[in-house]
N, C-alpha and C. Protein backbone atom coordinates (compact mmCIF):
# COMPACT_ATOMS: atom_id res chain seq x y z
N UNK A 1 -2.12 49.89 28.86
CA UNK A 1 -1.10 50.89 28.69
C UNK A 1 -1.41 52.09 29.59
N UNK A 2 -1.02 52.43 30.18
CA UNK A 2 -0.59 53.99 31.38
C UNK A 2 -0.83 55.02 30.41
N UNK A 3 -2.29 56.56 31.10
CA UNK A 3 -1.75 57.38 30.14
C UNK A 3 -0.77 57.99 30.49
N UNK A 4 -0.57 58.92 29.25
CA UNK A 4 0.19 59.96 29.23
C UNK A 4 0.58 60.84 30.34
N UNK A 5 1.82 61.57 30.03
CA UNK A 5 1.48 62.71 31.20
C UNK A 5 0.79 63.74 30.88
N UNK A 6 0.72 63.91 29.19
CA UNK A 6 -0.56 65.36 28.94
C UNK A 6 -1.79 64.88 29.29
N UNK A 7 -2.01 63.51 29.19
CA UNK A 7 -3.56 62.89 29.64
C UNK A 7 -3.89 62.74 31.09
N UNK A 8 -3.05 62.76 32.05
CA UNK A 8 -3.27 62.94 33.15
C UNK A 8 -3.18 64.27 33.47
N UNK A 9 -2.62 65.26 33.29
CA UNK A 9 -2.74 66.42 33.69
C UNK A 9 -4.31 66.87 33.42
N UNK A 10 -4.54 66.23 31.60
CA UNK A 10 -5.93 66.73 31.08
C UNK A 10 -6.90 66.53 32.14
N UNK A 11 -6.99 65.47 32.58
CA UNK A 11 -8.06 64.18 34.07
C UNK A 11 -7.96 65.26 34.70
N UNK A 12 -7.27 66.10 35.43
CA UNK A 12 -6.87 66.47 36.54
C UNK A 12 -7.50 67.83 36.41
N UNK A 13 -7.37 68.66 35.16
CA UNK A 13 -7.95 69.97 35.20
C UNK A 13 -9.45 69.47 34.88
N UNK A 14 -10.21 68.47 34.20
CA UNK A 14 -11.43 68.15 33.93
C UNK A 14 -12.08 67.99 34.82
N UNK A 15 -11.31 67.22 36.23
CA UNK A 15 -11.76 67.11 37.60
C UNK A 15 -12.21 67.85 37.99
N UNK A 16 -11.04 68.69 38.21
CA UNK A 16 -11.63 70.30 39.00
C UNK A 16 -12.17 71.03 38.71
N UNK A 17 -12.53 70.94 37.13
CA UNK A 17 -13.53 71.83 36.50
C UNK A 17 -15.06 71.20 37.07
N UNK A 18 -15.12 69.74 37.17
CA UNK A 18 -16.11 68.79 37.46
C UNK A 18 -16.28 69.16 38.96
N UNK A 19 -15.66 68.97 39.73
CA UNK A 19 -15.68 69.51 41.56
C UNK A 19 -16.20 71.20 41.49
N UNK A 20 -15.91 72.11 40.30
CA UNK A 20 -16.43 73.50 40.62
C UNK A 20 -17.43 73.40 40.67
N UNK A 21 -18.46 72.69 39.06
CA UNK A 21 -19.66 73.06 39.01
C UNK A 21 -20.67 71.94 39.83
N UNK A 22 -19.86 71.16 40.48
CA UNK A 22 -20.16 70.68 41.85
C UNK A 22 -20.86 71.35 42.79
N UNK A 23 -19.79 72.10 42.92
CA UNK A 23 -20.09 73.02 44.50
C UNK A 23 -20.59 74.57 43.76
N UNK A 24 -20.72 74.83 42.17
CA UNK A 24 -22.26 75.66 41.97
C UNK A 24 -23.57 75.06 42.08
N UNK A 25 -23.28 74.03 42.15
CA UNK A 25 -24.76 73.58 41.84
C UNK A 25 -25.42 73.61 43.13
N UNK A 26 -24.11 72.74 44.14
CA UNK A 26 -24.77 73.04 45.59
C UNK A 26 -25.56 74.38 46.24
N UNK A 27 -24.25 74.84 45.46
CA UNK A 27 -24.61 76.55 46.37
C UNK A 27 -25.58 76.85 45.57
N UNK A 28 -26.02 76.82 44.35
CA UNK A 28 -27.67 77.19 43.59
C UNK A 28 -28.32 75.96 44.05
N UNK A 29 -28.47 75.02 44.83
CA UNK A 29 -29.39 74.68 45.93
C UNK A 29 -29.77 75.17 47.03
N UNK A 30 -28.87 75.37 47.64
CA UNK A 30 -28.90 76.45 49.16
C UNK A 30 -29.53 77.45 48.76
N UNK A 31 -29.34 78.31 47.97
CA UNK A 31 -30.26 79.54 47.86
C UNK A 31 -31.50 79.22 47.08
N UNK A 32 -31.57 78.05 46.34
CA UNK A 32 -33.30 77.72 46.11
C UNK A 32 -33.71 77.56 47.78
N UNK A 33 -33.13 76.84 48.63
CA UNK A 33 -33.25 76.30 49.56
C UNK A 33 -33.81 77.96 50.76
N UNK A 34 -33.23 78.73 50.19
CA UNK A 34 -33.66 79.81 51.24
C UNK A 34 -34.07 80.92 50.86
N UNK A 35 -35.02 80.43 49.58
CA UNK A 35 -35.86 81.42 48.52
C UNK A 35 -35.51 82.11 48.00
N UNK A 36 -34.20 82.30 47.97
CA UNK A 36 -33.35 83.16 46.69
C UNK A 36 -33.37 83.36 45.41
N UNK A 37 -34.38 82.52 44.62
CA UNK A 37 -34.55 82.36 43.33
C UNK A 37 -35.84 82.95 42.95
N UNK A 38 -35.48 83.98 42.29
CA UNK A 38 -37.12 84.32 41.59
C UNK A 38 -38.05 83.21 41.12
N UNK A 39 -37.35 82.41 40.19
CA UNK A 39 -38.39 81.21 39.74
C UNK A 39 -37.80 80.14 40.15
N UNK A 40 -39.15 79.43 41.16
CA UNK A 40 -38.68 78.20 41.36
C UNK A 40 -38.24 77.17 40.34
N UNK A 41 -39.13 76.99 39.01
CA UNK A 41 -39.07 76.16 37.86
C UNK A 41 -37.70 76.56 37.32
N UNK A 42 -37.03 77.70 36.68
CA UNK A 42 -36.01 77.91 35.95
C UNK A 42 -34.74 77.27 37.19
N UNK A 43 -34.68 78.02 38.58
CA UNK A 43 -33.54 77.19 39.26
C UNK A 43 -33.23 76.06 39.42
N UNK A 44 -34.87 75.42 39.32
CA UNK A 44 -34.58 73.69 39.58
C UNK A 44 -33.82 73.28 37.96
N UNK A 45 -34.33 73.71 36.73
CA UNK A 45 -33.41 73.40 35.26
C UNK A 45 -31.90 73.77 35.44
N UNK A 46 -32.36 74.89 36.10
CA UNK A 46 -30.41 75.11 36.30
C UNK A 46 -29.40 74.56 36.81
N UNK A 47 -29.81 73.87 38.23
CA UNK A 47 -29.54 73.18 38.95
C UNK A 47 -29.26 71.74 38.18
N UNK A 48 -30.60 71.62 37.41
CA UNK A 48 -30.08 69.88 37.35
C UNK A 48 -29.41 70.04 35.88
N UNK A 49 -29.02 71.12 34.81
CA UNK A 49 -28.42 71.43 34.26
C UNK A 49 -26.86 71.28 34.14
N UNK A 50 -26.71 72.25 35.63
CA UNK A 50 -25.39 72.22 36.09
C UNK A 50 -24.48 70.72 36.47
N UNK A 51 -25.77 69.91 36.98
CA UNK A 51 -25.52 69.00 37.70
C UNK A 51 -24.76 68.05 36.78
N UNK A 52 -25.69 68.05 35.30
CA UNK A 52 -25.60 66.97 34.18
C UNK A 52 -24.02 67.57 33.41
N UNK A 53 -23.72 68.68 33.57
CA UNK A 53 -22.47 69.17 33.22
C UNK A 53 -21.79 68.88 33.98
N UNK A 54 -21.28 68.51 35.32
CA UNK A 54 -19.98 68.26 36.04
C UNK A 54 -20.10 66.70 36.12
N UNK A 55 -21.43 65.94 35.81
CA UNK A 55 -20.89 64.54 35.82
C UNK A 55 -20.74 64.48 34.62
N UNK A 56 -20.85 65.08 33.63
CA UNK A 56 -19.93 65.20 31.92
C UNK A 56 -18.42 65.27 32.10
N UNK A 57 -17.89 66.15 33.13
CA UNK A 57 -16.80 66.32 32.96
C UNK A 57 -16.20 65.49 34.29
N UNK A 58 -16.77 65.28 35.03
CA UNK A 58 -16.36 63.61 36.02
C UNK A 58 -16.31 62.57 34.78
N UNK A 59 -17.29 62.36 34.15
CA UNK A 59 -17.13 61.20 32.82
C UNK A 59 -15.68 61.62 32.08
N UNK A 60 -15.65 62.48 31.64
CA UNK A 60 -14.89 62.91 30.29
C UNK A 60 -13.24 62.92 31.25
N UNK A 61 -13.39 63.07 32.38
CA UNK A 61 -11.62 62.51 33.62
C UNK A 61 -11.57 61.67 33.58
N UNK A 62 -12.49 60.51 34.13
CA UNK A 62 -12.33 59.01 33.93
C UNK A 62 -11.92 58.67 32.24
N UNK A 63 -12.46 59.50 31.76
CA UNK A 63 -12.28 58.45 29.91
C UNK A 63 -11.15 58.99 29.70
N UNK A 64 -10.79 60.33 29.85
CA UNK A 64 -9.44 60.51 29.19
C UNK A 64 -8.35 59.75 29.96
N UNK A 65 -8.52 59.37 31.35
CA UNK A 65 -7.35 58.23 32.07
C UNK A 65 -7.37 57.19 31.29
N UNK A 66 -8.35 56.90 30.96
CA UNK A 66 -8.82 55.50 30.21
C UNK A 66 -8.03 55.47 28.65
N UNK A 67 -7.92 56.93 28.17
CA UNK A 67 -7.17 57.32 26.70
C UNK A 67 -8.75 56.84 25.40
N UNK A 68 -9.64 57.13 25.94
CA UNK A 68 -10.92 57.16 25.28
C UNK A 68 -11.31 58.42 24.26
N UNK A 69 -11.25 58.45 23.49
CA UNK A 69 -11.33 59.78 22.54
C UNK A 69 -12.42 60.56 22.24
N UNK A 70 -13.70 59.76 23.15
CA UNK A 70 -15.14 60.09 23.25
C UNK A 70 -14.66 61.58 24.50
N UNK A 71 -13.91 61.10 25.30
CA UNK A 71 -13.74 61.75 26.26
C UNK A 71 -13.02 62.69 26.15
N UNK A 72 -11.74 63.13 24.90
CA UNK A 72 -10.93 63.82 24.87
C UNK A 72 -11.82 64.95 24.16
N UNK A 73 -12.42 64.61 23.06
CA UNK A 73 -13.40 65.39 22.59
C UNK A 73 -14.17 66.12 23.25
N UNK A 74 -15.14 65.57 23.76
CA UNK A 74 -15.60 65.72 24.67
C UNK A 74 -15.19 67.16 25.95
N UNK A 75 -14.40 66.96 26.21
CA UNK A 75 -13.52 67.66 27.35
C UNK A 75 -12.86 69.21 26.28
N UNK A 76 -12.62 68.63 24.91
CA UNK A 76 -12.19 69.82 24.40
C UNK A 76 -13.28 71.01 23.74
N UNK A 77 -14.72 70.05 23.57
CA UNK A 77 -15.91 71.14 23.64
C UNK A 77 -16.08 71.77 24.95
N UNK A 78 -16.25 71.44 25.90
CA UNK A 78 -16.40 71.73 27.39
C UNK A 78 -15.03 72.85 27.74
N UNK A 79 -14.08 72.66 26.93
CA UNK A 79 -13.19 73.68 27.16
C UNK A 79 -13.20 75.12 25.99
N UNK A 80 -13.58 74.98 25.03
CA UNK A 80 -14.06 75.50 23.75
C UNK A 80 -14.90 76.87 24.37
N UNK A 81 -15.88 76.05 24.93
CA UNK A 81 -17.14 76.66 25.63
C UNK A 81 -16.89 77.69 26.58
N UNK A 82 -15.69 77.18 27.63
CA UNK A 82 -14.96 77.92 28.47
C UNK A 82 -14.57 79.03 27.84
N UNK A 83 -13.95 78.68 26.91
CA UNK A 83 -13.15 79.74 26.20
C UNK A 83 -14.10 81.26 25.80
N UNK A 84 -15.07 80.46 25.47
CA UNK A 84 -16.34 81.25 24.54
C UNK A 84 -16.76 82.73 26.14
N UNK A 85 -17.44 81.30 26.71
CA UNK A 85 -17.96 82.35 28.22
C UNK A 85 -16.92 83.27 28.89
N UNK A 86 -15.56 82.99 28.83
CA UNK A 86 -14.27 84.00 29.76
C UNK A 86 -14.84 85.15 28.52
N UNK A 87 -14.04 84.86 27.46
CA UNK A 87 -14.70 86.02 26.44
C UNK A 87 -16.10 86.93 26.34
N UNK A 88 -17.12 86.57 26.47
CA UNK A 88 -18.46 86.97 26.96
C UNK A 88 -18.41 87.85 28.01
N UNK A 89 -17.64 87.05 28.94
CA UNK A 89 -17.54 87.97 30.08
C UNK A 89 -16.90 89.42 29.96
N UNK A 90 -16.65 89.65 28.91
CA UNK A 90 -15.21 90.82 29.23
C UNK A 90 -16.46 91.78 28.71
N UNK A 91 -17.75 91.46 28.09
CA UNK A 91 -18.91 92.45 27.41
C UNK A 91 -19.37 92.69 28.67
N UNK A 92 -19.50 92.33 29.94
CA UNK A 92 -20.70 92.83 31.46
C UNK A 92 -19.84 93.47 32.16
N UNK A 93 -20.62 95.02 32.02
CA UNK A 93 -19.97 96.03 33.26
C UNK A 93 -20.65 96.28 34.20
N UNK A 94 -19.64 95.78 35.54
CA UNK A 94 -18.22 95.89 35.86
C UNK A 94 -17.68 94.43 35.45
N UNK A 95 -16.51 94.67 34.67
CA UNK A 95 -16.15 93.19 34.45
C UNK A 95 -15.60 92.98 35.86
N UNK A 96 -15.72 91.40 35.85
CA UNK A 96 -15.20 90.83 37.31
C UNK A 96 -14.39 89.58 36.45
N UNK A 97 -12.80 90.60 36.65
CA UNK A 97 -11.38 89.82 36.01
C UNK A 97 -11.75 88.19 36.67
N UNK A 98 -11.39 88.37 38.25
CA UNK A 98 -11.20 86.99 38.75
C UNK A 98 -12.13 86.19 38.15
N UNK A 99 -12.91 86.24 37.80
CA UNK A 99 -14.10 85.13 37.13
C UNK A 99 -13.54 84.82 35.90
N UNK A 100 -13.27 85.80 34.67
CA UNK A 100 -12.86 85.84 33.65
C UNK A 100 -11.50 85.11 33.75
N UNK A 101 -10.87 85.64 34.39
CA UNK A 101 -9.48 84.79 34.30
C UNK A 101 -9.58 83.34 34.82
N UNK A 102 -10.49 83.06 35.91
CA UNK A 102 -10.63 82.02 36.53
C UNK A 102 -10.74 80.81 35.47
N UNK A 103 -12.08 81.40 34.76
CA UNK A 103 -12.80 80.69 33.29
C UNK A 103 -12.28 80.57 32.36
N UNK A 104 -11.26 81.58 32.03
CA UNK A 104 -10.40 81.51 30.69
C UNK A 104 -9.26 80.47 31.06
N UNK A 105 -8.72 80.77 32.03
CA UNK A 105 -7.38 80.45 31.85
C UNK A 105 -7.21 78.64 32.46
N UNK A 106 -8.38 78.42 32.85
CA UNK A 106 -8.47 76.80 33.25
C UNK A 106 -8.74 76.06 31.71
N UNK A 107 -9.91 77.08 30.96
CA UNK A 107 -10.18 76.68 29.73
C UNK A 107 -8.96 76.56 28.68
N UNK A 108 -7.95 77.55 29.05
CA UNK A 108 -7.10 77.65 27.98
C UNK A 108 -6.04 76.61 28.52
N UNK A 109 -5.94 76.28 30.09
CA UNK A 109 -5.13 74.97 29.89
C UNK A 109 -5.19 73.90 29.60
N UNK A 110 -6.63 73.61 30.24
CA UNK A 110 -7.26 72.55 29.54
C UNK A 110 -7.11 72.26 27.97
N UNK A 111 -7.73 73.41 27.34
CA UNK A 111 -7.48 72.89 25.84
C UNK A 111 -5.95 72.40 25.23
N UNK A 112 -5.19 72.89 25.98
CA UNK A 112 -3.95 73.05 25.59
C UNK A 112 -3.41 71.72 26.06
N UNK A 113 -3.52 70.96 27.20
CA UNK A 113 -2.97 69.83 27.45
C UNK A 113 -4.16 68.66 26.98
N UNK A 114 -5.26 68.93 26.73
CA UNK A 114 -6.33 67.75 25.99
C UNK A 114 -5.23 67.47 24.55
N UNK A 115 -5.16 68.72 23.93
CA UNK A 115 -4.94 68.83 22.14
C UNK A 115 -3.51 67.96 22.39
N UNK A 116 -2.61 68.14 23.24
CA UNK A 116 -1.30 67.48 23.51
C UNK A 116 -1.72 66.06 23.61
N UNK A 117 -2.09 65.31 24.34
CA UNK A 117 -2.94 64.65 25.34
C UNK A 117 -3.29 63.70 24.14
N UNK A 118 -4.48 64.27 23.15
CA UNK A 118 -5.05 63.72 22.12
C UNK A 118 -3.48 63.36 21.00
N UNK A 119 -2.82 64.22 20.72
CA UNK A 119 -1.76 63.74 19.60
C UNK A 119 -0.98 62.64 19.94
N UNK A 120 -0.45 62.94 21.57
CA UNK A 120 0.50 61.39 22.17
C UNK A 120 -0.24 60.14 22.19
N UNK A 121 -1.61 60.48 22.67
CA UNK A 121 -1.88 59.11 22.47
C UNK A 121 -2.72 58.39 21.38
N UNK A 122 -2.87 59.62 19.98
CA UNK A 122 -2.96 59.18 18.56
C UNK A 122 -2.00 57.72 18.29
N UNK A 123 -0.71 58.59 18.46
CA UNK A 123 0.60 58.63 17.85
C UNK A 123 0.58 57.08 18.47
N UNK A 124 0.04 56.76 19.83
CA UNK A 124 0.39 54.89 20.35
C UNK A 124 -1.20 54.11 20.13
N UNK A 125 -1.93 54.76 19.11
CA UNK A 125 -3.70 54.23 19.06
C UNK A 125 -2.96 52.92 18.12
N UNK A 126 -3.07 51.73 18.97
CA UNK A 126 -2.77 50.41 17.91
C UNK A 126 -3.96 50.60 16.82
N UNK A 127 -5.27 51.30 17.28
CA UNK A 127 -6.27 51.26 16.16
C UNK A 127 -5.83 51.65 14.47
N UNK A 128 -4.96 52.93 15.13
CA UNK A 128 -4.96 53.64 13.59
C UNK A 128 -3.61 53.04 12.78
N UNK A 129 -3.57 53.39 11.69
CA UNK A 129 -2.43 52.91 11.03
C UNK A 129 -1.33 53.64 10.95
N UNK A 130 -0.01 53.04 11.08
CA UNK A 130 0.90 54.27 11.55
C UNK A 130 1.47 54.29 9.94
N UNK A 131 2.26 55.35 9.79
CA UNK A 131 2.27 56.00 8.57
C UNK A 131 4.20 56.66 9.15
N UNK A 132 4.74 56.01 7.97
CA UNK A 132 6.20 56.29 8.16
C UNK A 132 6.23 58.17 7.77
N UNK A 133 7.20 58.53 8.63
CA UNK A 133 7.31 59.80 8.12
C UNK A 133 7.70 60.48 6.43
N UNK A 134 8.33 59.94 6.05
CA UNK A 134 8.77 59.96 5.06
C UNK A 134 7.80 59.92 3.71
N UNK A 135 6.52 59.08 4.38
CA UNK A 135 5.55 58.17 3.23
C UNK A 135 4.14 59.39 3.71
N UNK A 136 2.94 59.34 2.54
CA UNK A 136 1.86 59.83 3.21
C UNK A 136 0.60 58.83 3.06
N UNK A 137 0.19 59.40 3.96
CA UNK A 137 -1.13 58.00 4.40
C UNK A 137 -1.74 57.83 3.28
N UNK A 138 -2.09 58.18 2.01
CA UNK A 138 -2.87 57.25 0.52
C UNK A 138 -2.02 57.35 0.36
N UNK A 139 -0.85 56.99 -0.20
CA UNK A 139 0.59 56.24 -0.97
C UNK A 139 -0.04 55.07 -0.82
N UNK A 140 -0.24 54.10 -2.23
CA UNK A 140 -0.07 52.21 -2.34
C UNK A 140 1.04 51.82 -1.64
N UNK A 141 0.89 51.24 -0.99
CA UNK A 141 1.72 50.18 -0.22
C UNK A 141 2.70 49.37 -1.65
């Protein structure tokens, strides 16, 4: 079955969230790379930190195409989190909006087309049992 269109949009912002901390991680290589880091030990954790987070969210694009719910989850902590850090940010002066907005507002679409995303393709899970509107799920048959 084809996903959704909220589940592909979801893939699509998870991607690019996955391609950012991509190209942080790179760029917190380059500057380990040209002694920019006070501690060598903490940049290399950060680094492979970062690293283990964007192939989370490369994983969690592929699964939600897939309509995998490990992945929708998944993607909606990772956006949760987003949410948490844009907020955080608004406590460090000088706030720097573009970051904040950057972080919030990918987070807040994300969550917003995962939670969509997750209900459409509840609603076609042959797994679960569908439940007439009218009736509620413990009613005896």
């Amino acid at each position: 079955m084809r996903p959704s269109g909220p589940a592909i949009l979801a893939a699509i912002v998870l991607a690019v969230e996955g391609l950012a901390l991509t190209a942080v991680a790179l760029f917190e290589l380059f500057a380990l790379g040209s002694r920019g880091a006070a501690s060598t030990t903490s940049a290399i954790a950060l680094i492979v930190l970062t690293l283990i987070t964007a192939l989370a969210l490369w994983a969690f694009a592929v699964g939600t195409l897939r309509r995998a719910s490990w992945a929708r989850s998944g993607g909606i902590v990772i956006q949760v989190l987003g949410l948490a850090l844009a907020l955080a940010s608004l406590t460090v002066e000088p706030r720097i909006w573009l970051f904040t907005l950057g972080v919030g507002g990918t987070a807040l679409v994300g969550l917003i087309v995962l939670i969509s995303a997750t209900r459409r393709d509840g609603e076609s899970d042959p797994r679960l049992p569908s439940v007439d509107p009218g009736r509620r799920a413990d009613d005896e048959k």
